[in-house]
N, C-alpha and C. Protein backbone atom coordinates (compact mmCIF):
# COMPACT_ATOMS: atom_id res chain seq x y z
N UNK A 1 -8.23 -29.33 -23.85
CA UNK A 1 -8.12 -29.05 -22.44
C UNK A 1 -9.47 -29.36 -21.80
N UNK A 2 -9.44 -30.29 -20.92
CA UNK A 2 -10.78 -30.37 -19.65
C UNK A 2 -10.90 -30.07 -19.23
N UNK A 3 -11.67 -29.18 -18.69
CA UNK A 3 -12.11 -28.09 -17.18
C UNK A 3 -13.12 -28.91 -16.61
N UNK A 4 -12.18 -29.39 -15.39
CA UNK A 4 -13.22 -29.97 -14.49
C UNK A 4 -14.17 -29.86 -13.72
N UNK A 5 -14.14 -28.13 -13.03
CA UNK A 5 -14.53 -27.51 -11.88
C UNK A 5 -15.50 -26.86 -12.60
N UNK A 6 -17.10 -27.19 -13.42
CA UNK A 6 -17.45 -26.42 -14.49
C UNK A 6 -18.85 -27.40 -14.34
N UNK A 7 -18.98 -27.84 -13.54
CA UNK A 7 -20.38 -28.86 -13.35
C UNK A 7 -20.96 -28.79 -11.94
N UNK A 8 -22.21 -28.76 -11.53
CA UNK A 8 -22.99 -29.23 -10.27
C UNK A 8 -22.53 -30.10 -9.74
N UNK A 9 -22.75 -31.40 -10.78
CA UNK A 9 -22.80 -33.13 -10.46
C UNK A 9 -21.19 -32.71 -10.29
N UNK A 10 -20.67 -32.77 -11.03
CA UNK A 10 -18.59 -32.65 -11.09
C UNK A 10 -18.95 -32.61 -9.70
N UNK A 11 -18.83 -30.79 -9.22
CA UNK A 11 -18.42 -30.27 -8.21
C UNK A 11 -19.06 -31.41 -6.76
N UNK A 12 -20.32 -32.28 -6.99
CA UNK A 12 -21.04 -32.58 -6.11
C UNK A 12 -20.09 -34.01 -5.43
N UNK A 13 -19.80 -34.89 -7.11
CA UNK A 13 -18.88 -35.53 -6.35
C UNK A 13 -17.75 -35.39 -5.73
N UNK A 14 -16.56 -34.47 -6.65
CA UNK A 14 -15.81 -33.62 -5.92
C UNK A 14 -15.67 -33.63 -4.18
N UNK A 15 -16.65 -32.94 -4.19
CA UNK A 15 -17.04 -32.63 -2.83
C UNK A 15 -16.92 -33.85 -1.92
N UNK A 16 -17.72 -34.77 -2.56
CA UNK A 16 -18.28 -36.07 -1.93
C UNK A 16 -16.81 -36.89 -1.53
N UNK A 17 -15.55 -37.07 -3.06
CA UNK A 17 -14.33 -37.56 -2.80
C UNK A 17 -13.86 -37.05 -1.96
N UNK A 18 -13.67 -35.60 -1.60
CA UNK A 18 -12.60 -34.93 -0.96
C UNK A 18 -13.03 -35.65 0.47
N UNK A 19 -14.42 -35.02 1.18
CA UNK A 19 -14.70 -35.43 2.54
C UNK A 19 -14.58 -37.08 2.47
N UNK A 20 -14.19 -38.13 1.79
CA UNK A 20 -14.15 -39.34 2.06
C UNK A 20 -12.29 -39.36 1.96
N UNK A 21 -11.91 -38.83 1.25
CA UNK A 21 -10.42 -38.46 1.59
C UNK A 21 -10.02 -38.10 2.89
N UNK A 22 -10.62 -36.79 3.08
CA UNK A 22 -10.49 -36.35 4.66
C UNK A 22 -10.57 -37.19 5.79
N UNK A 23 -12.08 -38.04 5.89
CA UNK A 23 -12.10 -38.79 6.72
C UNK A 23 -10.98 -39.99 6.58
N UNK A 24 -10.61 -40.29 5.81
CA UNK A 24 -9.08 -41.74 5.66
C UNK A 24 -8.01 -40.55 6.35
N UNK A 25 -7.45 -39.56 5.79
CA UNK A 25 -6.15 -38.92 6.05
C UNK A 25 -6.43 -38.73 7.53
N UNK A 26 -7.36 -38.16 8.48
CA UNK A 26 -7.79 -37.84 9.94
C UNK A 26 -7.60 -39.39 10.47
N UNK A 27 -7.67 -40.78 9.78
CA UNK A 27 -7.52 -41.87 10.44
C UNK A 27 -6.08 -42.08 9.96
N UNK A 28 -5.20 -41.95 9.27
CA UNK A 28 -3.85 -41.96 9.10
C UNK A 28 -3.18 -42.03 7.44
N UNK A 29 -3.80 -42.14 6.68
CA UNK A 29 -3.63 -42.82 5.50
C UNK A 29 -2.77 -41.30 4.82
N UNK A 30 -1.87 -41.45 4.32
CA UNK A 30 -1.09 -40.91 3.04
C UNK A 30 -1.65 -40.83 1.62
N UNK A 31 -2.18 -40.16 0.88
CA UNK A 31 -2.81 -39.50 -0.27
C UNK A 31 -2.03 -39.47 -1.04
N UNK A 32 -1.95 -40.82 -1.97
CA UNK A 32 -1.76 -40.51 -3.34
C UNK A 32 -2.36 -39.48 -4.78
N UNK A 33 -1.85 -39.16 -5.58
CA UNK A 33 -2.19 -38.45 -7.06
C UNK A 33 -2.19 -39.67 -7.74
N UNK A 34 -1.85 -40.08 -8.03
CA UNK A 34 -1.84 -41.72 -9.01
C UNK A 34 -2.98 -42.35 -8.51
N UNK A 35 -3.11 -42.92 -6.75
CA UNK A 35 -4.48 -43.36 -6.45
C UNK A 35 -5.38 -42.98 -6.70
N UNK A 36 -5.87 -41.38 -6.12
CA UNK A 36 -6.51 -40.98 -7.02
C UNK A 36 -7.09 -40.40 -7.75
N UNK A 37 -5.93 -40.49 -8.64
CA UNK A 37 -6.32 -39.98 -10.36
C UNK A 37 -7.25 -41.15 -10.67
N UNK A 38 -6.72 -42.54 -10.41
CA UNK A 38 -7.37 -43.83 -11.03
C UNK A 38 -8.45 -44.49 -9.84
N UNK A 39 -8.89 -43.93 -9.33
CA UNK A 39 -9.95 -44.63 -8.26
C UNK A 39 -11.53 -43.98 -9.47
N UNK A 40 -12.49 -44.66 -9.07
CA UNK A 40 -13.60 -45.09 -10.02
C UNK A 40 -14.30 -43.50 -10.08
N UNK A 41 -14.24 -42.82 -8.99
CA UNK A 41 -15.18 -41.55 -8.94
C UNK A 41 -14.34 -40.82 -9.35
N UNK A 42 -13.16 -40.40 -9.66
CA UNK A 42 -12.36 -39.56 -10.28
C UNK A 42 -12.45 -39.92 -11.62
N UNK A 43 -12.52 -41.10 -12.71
CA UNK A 43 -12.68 -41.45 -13.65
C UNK A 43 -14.04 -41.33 -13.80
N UNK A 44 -15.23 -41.05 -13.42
CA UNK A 44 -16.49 -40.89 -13.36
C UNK A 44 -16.41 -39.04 -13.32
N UNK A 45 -15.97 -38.42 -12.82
CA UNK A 45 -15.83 -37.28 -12.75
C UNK A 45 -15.10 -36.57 -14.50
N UNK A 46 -14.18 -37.45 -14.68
CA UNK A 46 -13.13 -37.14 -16.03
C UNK A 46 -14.68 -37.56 -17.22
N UNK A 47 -15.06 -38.76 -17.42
CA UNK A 47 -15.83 -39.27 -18.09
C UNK A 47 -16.85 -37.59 -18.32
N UNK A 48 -17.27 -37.21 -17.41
CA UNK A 48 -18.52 -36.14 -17.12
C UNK A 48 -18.21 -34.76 -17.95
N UNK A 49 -17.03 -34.81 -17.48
CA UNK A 49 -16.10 -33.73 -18.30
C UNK A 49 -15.24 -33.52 -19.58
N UNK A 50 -15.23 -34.67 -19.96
CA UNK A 50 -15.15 -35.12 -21.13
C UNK A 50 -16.18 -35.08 -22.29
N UNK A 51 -17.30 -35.59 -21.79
CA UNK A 51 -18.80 -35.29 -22.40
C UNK A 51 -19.00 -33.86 -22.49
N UNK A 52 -18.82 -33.24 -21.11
CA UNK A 52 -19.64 -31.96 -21.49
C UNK A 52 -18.43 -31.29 -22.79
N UNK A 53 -17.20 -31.63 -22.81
CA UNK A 53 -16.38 -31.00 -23.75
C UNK A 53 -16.85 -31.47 -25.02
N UNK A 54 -17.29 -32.34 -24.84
CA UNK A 54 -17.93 -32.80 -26.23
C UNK A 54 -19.04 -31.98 -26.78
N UNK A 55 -20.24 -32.18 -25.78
CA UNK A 55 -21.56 -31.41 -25.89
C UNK A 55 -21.28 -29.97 -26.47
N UNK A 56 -20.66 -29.47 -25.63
CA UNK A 56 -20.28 -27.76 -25.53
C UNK A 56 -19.36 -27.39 -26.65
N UNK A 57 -17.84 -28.15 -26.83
CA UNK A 57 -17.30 -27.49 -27.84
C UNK A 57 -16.76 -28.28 -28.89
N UNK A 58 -17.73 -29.34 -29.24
CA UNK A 58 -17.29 -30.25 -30.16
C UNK A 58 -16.22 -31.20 -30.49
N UNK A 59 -15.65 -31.48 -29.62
CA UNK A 59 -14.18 -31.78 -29.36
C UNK A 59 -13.69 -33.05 -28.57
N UNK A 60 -13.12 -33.78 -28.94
CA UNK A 60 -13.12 -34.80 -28.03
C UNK A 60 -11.54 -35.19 -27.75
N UNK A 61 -11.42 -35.62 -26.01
CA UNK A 61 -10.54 -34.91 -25.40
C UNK A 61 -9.74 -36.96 -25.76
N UNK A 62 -8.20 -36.56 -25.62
CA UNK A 62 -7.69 -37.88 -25.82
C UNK A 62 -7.21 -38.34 -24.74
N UNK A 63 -7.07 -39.60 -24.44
CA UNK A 63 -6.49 -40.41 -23.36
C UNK A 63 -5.19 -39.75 -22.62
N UNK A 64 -4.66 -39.07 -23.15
CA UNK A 64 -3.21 -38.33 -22.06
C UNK A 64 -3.87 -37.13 -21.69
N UNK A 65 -5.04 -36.45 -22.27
CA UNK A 65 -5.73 -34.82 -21.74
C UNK A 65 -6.66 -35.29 -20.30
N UNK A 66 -7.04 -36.48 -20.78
CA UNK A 66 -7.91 -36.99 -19.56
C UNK A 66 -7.02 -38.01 -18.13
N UNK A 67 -6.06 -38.07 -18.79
CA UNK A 67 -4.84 -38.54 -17.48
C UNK A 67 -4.12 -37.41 -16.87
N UNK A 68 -4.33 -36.33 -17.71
CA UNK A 68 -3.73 -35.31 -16.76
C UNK A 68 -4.76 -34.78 -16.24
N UNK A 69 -5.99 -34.59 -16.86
CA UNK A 69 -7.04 -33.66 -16.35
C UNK A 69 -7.07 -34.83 -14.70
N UNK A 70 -7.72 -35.95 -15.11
CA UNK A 70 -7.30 -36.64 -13.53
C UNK A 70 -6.12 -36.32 -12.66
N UNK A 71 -5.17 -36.43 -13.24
CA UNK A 71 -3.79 -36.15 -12.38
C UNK A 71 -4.03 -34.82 -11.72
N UNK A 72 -4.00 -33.58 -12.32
CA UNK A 72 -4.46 -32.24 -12.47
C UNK A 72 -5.34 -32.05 -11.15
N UNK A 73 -6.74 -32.71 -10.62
CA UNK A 73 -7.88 -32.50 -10.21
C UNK A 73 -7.39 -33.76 -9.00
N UNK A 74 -6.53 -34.54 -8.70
CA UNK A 74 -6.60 -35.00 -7.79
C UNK A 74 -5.87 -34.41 -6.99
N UNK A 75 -4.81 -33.96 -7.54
CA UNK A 75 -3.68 -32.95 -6.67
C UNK A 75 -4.03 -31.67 -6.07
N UNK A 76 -5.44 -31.53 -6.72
CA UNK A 76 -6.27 -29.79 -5.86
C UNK A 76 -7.03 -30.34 -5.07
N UNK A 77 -7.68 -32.06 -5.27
CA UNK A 77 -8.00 -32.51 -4.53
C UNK A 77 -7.19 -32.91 -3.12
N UNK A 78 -6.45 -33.16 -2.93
CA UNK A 78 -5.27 -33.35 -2.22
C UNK A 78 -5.20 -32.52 -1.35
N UNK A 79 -4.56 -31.37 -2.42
CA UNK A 79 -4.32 -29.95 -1.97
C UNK A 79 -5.38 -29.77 -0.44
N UNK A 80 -6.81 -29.11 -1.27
CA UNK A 80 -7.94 -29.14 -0.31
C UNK A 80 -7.99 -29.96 0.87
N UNK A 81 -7.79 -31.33 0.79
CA UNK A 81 -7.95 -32.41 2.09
C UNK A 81 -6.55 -31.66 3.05
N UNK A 82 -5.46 -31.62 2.59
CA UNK A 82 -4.52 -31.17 3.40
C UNK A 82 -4.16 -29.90 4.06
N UNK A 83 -5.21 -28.67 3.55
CA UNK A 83 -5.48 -27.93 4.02
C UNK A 83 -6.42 -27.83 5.10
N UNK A 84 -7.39 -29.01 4.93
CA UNK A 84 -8.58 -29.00 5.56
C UNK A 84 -8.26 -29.55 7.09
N UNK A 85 -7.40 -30.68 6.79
CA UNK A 85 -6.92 -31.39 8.02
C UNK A 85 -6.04 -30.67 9.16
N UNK A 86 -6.00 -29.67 8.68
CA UNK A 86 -5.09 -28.79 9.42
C UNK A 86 -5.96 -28.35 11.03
N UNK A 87 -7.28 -28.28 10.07
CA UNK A 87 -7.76 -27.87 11.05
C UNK A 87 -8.81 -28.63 12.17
């Protein structure tokens, strides 16, 4: 299992995706989970978290733990932008 929400840098890009999300959805755009799960900073984010699972508990996470952990983390990503836009 990957825990994504468990880093500075994570959380920093995080942060950084969501408000570049926000700003597209406020200009009109529809938010995929598939987009992105697979856009470069979400796979940069998985990569980060993957390592530290390594570092920390010896373990190394396999190609479907890290497609969901993406899948997983874009959809709270999501989540967040569509809450945000509300307002």
């Amino acid at each position: 299992i990957i825990y994504i929400r468990n880093s500075r840098d994570i959380y920093a890009l995080t942060e950084w995706l969501q408000n570049t999300l926000l700003k597209k959805v406020n200009r009109g755009l529809t938010p995929s989970v598939e987009y992105l799960a697979n856009c470069s900073t979400m796979k940069k984010i998985v990569r980060m978290a993957a390592k530290m699972l390594s570092d920390q508990d010896h373990k190394t996470a396999t190609k479907q733990e890290k497609e969901q952990a993406a899948r997983e983390h874009a959809a709270y990503i999501i989540g967040c932008v569509e809450y945000l836009s509300k307002f």
